[in-house]
Protein backbone atom coordinates (compact mmCIF):
# COMPACT_ATOMS: atom_id res chain seq x y z
CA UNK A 1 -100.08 -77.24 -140.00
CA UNK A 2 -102.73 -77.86 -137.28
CA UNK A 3 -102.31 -78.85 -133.85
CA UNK A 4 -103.76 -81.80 -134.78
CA UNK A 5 -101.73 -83.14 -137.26
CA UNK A 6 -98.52 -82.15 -135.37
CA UNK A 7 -99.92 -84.24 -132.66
CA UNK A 8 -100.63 -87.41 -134.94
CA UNK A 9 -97.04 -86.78 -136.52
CA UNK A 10 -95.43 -86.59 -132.71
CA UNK A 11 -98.04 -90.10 -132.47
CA UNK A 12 -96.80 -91.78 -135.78
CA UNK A 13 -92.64 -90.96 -134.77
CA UNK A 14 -93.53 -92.48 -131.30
CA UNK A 15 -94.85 -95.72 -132.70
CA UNK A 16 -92.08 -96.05 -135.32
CA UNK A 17 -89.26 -95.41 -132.56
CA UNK A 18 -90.63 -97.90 -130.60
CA UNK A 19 -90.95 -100.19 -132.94
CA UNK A 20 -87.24 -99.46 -133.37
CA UNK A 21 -86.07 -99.99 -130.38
CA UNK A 22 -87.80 -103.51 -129.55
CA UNK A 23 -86.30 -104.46 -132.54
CA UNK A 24 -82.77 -103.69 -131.49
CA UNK A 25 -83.54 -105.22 -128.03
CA UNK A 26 -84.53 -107.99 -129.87
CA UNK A 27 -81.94 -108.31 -131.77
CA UNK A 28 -79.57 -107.56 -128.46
CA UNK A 29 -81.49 -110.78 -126.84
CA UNK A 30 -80.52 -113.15 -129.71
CA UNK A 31 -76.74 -112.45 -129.22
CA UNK A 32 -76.73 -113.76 -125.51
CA UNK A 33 -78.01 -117.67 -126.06
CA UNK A 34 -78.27 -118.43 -122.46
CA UNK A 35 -80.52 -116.09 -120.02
CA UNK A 36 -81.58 -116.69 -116.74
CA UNK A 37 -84.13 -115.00 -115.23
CA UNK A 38 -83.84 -115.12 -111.08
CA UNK A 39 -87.06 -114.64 -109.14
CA UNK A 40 -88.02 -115.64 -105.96
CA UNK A 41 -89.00 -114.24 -102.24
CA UNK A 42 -85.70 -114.86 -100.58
CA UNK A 43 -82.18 -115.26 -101.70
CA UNK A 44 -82.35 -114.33 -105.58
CA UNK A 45 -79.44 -111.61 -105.10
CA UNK A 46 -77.31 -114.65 -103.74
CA UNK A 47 -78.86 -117.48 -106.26
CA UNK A 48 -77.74 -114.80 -108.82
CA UNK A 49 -74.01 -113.92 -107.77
CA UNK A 50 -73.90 -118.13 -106.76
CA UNK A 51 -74.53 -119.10 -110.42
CA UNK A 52 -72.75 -115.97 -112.33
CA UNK A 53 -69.56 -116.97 -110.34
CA UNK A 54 -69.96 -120.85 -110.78
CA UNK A 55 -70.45 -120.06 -114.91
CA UNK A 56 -67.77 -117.92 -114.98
CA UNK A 57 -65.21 -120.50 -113.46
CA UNK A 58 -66.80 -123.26 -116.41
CA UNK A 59 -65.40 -120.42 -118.50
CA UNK A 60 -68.77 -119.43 -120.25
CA UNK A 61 -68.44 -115.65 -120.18
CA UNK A 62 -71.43 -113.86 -118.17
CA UNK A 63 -72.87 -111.10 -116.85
CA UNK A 64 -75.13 -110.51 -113.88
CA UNK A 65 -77.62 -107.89 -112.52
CA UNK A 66 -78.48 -107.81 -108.68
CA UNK A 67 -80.89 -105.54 -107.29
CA UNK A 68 -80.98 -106.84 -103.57
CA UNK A 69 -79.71 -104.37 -101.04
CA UNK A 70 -77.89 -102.30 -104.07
CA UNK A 71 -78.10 -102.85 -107.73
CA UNK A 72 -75.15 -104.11 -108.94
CA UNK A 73 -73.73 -105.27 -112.55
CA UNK A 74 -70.77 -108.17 -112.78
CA UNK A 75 -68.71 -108.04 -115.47
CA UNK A 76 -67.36 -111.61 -117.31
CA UNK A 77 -64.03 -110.85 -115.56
CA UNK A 78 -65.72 -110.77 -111.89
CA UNK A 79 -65.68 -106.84 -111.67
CA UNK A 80 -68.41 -105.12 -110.19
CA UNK A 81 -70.29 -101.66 -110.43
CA UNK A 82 -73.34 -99.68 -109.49
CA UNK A 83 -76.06 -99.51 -111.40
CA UNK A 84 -76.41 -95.96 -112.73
CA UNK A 85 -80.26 -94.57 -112.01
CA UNK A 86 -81.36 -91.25 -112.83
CA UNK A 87 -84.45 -91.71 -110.65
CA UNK A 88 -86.25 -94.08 -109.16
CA UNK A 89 -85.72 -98.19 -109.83
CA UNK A 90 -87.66 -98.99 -113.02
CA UNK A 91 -88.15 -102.24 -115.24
CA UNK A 92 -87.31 -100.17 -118.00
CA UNK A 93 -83.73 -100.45 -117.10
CA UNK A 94 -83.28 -103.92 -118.18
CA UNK A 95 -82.56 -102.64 -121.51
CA UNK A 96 -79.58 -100.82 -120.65
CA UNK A 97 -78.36 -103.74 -118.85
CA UNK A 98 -79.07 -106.31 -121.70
CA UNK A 99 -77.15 -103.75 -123.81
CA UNK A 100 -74.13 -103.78 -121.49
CA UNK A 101 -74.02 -107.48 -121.63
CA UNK A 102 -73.86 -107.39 -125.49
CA UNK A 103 -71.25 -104.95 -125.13
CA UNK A 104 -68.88 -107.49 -122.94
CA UNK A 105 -69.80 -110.52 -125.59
CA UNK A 106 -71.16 -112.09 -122.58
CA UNK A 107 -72.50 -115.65 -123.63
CA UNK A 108 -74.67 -115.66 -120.40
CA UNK A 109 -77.04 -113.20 -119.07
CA UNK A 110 -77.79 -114.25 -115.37
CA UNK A 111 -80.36 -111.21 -113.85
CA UNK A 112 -82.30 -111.23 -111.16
CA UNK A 113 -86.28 -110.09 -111.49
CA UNK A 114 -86.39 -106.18 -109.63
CA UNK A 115 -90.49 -106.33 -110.51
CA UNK A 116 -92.82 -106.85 -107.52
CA UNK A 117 -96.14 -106.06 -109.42
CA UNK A 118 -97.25 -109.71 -110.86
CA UNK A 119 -98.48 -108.11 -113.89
CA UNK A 120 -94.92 -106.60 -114.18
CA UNK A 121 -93.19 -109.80 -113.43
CA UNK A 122 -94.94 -111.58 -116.23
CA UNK A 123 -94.12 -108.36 -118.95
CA UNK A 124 -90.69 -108.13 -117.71
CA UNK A 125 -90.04 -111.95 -118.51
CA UNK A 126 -92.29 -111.41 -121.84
CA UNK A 127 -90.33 -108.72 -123.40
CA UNK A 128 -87.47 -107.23 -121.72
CA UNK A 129 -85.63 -110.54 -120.84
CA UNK A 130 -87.15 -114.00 -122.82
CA UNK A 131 -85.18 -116.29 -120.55
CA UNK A 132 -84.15 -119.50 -121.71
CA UNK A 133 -83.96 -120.94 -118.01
CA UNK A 134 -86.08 -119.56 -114.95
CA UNK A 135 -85.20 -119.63 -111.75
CA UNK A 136 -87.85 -119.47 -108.86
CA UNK A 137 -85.75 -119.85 -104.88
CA UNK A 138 -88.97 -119.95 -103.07
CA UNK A 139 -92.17 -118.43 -102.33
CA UNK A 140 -93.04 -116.89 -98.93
CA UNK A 141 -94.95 -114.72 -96.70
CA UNK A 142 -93.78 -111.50 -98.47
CA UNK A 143 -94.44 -108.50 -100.06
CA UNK A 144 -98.42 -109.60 -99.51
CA UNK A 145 -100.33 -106.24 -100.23
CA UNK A 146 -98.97 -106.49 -103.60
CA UNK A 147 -98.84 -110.11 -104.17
CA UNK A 148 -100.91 -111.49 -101.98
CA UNK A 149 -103.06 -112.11 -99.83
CA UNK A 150 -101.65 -115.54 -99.80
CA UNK A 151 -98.67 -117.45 -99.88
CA UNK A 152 -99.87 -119.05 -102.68
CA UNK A 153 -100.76 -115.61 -104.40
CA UNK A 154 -97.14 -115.32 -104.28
CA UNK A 155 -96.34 -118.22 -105.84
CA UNK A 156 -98.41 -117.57 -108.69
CA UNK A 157 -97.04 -114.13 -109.08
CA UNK A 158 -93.09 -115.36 -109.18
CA UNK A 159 -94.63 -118.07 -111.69
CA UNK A 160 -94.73 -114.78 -114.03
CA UNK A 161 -90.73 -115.25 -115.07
CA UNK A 162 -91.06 -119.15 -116.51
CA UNK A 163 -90.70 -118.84 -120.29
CA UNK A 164 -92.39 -120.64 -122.95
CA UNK A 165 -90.41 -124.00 -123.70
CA UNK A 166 -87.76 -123.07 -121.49
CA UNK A 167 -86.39 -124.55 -118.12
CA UNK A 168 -86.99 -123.67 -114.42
CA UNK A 169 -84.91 -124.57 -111.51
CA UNK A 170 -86.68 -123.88 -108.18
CA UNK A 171 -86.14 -124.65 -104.70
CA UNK A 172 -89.49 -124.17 -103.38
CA UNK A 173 -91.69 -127.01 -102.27
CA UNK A 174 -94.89 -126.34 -100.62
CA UNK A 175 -96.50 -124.31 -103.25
CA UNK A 176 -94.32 -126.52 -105.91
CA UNK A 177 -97.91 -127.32 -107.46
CA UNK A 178 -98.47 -123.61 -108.60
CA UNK A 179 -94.87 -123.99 -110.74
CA UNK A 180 -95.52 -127.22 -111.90
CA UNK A 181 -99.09 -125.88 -113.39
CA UNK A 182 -97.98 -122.66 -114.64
CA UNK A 183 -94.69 -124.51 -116.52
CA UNK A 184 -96.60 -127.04 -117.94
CA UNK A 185 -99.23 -124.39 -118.89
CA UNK A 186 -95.96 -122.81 -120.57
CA UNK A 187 -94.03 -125.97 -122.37
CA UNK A 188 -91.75 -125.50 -119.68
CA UNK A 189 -89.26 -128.14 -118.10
CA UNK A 190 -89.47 -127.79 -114.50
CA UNK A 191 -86.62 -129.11 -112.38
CA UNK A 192 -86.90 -129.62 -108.60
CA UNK A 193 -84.25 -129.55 -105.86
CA UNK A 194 -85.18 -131.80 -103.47
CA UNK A 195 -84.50 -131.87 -99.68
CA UNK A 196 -81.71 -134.86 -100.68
CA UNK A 197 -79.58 -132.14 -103.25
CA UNK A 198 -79.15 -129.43 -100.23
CA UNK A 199 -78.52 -132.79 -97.62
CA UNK A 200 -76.20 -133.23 -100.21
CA UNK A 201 -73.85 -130.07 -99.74
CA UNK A 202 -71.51 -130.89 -97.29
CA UNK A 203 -69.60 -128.86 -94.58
CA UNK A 204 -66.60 -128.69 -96.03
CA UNK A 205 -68.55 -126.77 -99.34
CA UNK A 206 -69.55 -124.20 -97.10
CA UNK A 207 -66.22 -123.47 -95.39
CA UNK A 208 -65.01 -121.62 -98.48
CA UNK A 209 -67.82 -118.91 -98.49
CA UNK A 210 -66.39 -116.24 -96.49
CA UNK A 211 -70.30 -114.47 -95.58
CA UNK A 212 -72.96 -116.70 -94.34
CA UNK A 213 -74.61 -118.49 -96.99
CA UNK A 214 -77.20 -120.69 -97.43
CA UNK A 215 -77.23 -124.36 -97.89
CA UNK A 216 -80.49 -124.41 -100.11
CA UNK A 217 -79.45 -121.67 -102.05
CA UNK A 218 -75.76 -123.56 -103.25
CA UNK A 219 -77.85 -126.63 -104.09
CA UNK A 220 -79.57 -124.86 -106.26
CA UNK A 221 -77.04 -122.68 -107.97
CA UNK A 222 -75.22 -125.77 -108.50
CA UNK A 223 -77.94 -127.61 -110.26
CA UNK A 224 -78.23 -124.51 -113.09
CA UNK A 225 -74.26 -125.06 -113.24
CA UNK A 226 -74.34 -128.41 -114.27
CA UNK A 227 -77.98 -127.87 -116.75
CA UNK A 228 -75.51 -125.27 -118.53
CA UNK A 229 -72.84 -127.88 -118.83
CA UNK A 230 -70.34 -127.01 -115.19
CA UNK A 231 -69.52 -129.69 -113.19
CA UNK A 232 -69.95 -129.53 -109.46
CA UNK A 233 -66.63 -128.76 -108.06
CA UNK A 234 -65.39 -126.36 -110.88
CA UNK A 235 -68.86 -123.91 -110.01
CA UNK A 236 -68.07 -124.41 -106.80
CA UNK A 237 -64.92 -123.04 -106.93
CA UNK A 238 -65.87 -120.25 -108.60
CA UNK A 239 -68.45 -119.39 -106.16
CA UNK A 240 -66.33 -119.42 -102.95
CA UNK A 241 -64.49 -116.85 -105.04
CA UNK A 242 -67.45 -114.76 -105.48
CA UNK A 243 -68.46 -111.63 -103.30
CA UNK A 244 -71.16 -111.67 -100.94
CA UNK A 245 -74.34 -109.07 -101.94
CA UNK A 246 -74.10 -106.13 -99.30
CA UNK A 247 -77.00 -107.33 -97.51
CA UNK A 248 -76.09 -111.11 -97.09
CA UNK A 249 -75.68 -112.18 -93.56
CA UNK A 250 -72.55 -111.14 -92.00
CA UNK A 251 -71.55 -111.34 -88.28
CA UNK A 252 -69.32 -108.05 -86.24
CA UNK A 253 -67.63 -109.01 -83.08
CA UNK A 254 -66.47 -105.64 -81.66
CA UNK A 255 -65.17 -104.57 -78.28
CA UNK A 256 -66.46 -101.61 -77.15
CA UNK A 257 -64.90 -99.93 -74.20
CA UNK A 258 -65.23 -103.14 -72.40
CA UNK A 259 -68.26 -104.42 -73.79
CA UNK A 260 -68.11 -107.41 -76.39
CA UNK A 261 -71.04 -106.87 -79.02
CA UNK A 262 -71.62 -109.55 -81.32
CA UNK A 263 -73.79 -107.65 -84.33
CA UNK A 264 -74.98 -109.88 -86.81
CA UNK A 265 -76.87 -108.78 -89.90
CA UNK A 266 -80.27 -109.97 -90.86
CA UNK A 267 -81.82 -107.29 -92.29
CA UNK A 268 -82.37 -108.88 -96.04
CA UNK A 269 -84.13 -111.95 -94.86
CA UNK A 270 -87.67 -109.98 -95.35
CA UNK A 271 -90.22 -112.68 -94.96
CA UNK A 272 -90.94 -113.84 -90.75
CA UNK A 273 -90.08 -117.82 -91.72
CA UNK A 274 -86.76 -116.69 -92.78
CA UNK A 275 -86.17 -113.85 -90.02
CA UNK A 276 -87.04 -116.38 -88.00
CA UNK A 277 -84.77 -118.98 -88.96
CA UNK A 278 -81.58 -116.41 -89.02
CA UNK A 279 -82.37 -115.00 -85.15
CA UNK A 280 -82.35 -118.84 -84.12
CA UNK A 281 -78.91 -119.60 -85.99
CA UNK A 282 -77.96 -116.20 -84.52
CA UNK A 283 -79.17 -117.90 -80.83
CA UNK A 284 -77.37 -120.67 -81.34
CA UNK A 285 -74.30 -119.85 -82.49
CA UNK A 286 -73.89 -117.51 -79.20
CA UNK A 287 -75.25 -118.61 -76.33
CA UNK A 288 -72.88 -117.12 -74.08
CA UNK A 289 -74.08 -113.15 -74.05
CA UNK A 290 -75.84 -111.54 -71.15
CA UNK A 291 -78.38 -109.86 -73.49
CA UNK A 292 -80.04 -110.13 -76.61
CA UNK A 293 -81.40 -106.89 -78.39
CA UNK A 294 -83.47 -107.54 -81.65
CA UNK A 295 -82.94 -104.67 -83.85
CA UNK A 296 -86.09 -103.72 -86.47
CA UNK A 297 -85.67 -101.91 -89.40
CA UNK A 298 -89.24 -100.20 -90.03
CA UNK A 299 -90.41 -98.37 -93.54
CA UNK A 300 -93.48 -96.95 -93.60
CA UNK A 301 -94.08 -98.14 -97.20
CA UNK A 302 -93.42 -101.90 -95.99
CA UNK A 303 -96.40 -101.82 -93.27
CA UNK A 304 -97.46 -104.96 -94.33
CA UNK A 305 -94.11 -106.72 -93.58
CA UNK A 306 -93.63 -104.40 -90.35
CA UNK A 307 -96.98 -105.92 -89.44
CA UNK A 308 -96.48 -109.27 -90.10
CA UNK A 309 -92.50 -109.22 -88.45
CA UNK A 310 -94.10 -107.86 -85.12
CA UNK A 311 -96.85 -110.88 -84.86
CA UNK A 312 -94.42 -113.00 -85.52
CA UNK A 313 -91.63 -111.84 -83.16
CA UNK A 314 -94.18 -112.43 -80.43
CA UNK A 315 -93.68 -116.04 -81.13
CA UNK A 316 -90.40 -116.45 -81.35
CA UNK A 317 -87.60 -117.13 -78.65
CA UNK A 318 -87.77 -113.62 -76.83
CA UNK A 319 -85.39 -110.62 -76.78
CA UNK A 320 -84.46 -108.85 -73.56
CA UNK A 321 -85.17 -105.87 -75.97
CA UNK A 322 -86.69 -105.16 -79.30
CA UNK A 323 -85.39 -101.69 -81.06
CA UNK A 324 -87.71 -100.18 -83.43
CA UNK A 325 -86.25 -97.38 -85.90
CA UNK A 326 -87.02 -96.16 -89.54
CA UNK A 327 -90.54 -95.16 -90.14
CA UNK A 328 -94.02 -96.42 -89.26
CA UNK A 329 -92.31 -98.44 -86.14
CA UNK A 330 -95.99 -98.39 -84.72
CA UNK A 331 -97.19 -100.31 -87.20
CA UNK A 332 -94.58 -102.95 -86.03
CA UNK A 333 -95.19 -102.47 -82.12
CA UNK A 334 -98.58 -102.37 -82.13
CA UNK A 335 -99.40 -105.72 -83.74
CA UNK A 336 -96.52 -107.27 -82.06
CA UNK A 337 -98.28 -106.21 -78.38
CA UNK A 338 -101.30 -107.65 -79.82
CA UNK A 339 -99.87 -110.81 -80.14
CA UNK A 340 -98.70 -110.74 -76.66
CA UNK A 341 -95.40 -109.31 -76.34
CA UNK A 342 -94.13 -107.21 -73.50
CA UNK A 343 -94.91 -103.51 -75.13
CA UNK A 344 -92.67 -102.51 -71.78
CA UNK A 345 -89.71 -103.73 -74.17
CA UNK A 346 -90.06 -102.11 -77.20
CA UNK A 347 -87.87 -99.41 -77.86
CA UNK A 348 -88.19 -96.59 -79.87
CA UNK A 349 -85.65 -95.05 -82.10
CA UNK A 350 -87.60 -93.70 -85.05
CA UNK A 351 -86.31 -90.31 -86.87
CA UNK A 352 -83.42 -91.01 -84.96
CA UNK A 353 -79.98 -90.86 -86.72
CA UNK A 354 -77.80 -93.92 -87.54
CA UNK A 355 -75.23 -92.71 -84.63
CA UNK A 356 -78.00 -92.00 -82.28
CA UNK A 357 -79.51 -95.55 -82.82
CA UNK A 358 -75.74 -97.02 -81.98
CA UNK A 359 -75.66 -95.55 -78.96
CA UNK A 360 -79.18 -97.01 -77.79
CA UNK A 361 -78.29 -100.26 -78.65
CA UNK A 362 -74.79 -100.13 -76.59
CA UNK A 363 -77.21 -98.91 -73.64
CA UNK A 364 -79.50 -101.51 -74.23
CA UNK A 365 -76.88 -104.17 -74.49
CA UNK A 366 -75.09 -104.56 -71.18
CA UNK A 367 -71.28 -106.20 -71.11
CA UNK A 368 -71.66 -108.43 -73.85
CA UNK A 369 -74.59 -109.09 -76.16
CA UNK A 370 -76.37 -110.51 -79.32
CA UNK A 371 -77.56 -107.48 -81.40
CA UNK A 372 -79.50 -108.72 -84.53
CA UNK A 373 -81.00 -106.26 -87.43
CA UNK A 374 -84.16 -107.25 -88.99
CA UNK A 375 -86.69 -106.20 -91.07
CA UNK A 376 -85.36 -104.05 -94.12
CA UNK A 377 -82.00 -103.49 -95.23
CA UNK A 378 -83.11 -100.26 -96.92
CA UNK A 379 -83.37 -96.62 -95.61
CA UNK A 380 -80.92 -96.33 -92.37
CA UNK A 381 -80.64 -100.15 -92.17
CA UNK A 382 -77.38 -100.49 -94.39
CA UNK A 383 -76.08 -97.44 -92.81
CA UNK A 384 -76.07 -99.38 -89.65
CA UNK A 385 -74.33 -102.10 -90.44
CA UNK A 386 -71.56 -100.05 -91.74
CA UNK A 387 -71.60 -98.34 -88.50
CA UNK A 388 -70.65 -101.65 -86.90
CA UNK A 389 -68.33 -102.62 -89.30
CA UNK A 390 -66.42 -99.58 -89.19
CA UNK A 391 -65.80 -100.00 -85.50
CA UNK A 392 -64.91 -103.77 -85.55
CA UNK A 393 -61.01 -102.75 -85.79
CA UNK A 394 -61.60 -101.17 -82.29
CA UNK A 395 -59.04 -102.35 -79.10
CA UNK A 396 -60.37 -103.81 -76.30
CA UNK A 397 -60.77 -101.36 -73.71
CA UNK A 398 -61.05 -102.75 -70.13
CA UNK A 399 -64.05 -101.59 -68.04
């Protein structure tokens, strides 16, 4: 036999296993009859544990995927686990997942997108998923060399997960437009929540969350709920109950040999609007600390968010300091001295070690102070956190 044909017969065994296999993921698809597809820039690991938990308490039997700060899989009883990777994240892996749901008789599928690529949004949504309802939180200011260069680039990209004829809930409303085009282009039902819905959750909703969450993102959580048939206060319930994704913003009030550090983490809000918005609530909520240290998670392979975080920073109410650690960090100082901060303030940590960086910051922070992280929750930035966690059950030591 010549190379040849043992190269068409390798070709021909391909094609027919592949054919194979979309069939069974087919086939896998049409025994889940609800599946919602999260995208969004910010809070689609939340949006995605917020309606998994609020379904599950309706009693409709679901599984979720996250892949915010770590991938995670939720079970119809509420149990979670890692997501199992040989290598690197790949889109590819939504089959397994779509299997395991099968495999739990899950009625709902709730998953959140893990493509950044437009092109691989759309194909994701196309073949590996086929979502009967779309979710879109918002579009912002992130991930531009990919998506961009706009805002509205963005937009248009996340637009990629609204399926034919089906629904989409979004939050978003300055680039609401873009959706409304691209699901009517589709068939699609689009379904707003307005500023009235998240007006609408109340105090007393958000005391039962025990991370911070998000007004915005209940509202809209709660108005898939009730599309798939939940009423309010049943999802609700179930979503107090729910567990917070790793990276969701949590505050640490430790005493360190006499000092009182207040660490709160920020480090998944990724876009500058919402950074921004968290180191205000941050400002507010303690106004009573000597210092303030703004903490910057840096990855070399995110220079175009380190770049925009360190114009922005410029802008915002100021630090007394501003750690820099991870890689490219002088990506991030040098625009943010361009834009007119106080380079005298910038501190470097990078190719430091986690317990290295800790010991900066307690330098940096006086008797008492407001440590923030920002920027990226990956690399050394969860590792951080922990390290404040871990040292939260510490006794006050007098100075």
């Amino acid at each position: 036999m010549s190379g040849v044909s043992i190269l068409a017969g390798i070709t021909v065994l391909l094609v027919v296993l592949g054919v194979i296999e979309a069939r069974r993921h087919a086939a896998n698809l049409a025994r889940i009859p609800l599946r919602i597809h999260v995208n969004g820039t910010r809070g689609k690991s939340s949006v995605t544990r917020l309606i998994a938990a609020g379904l599950r308490e309706g009693g409709v039997a679901t599984f979720a995927k996250t892949t915010g700060t770590l991938a995670r899989v939720i079970t119809p009883e509420g149990d979670e686990y890692p997501v199992f990777r040989p290598s690197r994240p790949n889109v590819i892996e939504q089959l397994r997942i779509v299997r395991a749901a099968v495999a739990t008789e899950a009625r709902a599928l709730v998953i959140e997108c893990m493509a950044v690529q437009p092109y691989l949004q759309a194909l994701s949504e196309a073949q590996l998923i086929r979502a009967t309802h779309a979710v879109i939180t918002n579009a912002r200011a992130d991930h531009l060399d990919v998506m961009g260069p706009t805002e509205a680039d963005v937009a248009a990209a996340l637009a990629g997960v609204i399926p034919p004829k089906g629904r989409l809930h979004t939050g978003e409303h300055r680039h609401l437009a873009i959706l409304e085009a691209a699901a009517k282009d589709r068939g699609a039902t689009l379904i707003g929540v307005s500023a009235e819905d998240v007006a609408a959750i109340r105090p007393e909703d958000m005391i039962g969350f025990r991370h911070v969450e998000h007004e915005e993102n209940v509202a809209l959580a709660l108005h898939v709920c009730a599309d798939l048939g939940v009423d309010r206060a049943t999802a609700l319930r179930g979503m107090h109950k729910a567990a917070p994704d790793p990276g969701a913003m949590t505050t640490t009030v430790i005493n360190f040999f006499g000092r009182r550090l207040i660490f709160v983490n920020g480090f998944a809000a990724n876009d500058p609007e919402s950074t921004q918005h968290l180191w205000d609530l941050a400002r507010a909520k303690f106004p009573s600390v000597e210092r303030r240290v703004a903490v910057f998670n840096c990855r070399a392979d995110r220079a175009d968010r380190s770049r925009q975080l360190g114009e922005a920073c410029a802008r915002w109410a100021p630090a007394d300091q501003y750690l820099v650690f991870g890689t490219g960090t002088y990506i991030f100082a040098r625009a943010a001295e361009q834009a007119g901060l106080d380079g005298s303030k910038i501190v470097f940590a990078e190719d430091r070690p986690v317990p290295e960086i800790f010991e900066i910051i307690i330098e940096l922070a006086g008797r008492s102070a407001l440590i923030m992280g920002m920027g990226n929750i990956g690399g050394q930035g969860l590792d951080l956190v922990s390290y404040f966690n871990n040292r939260s059950s510490l006794p006050s030591i007098p100075a």
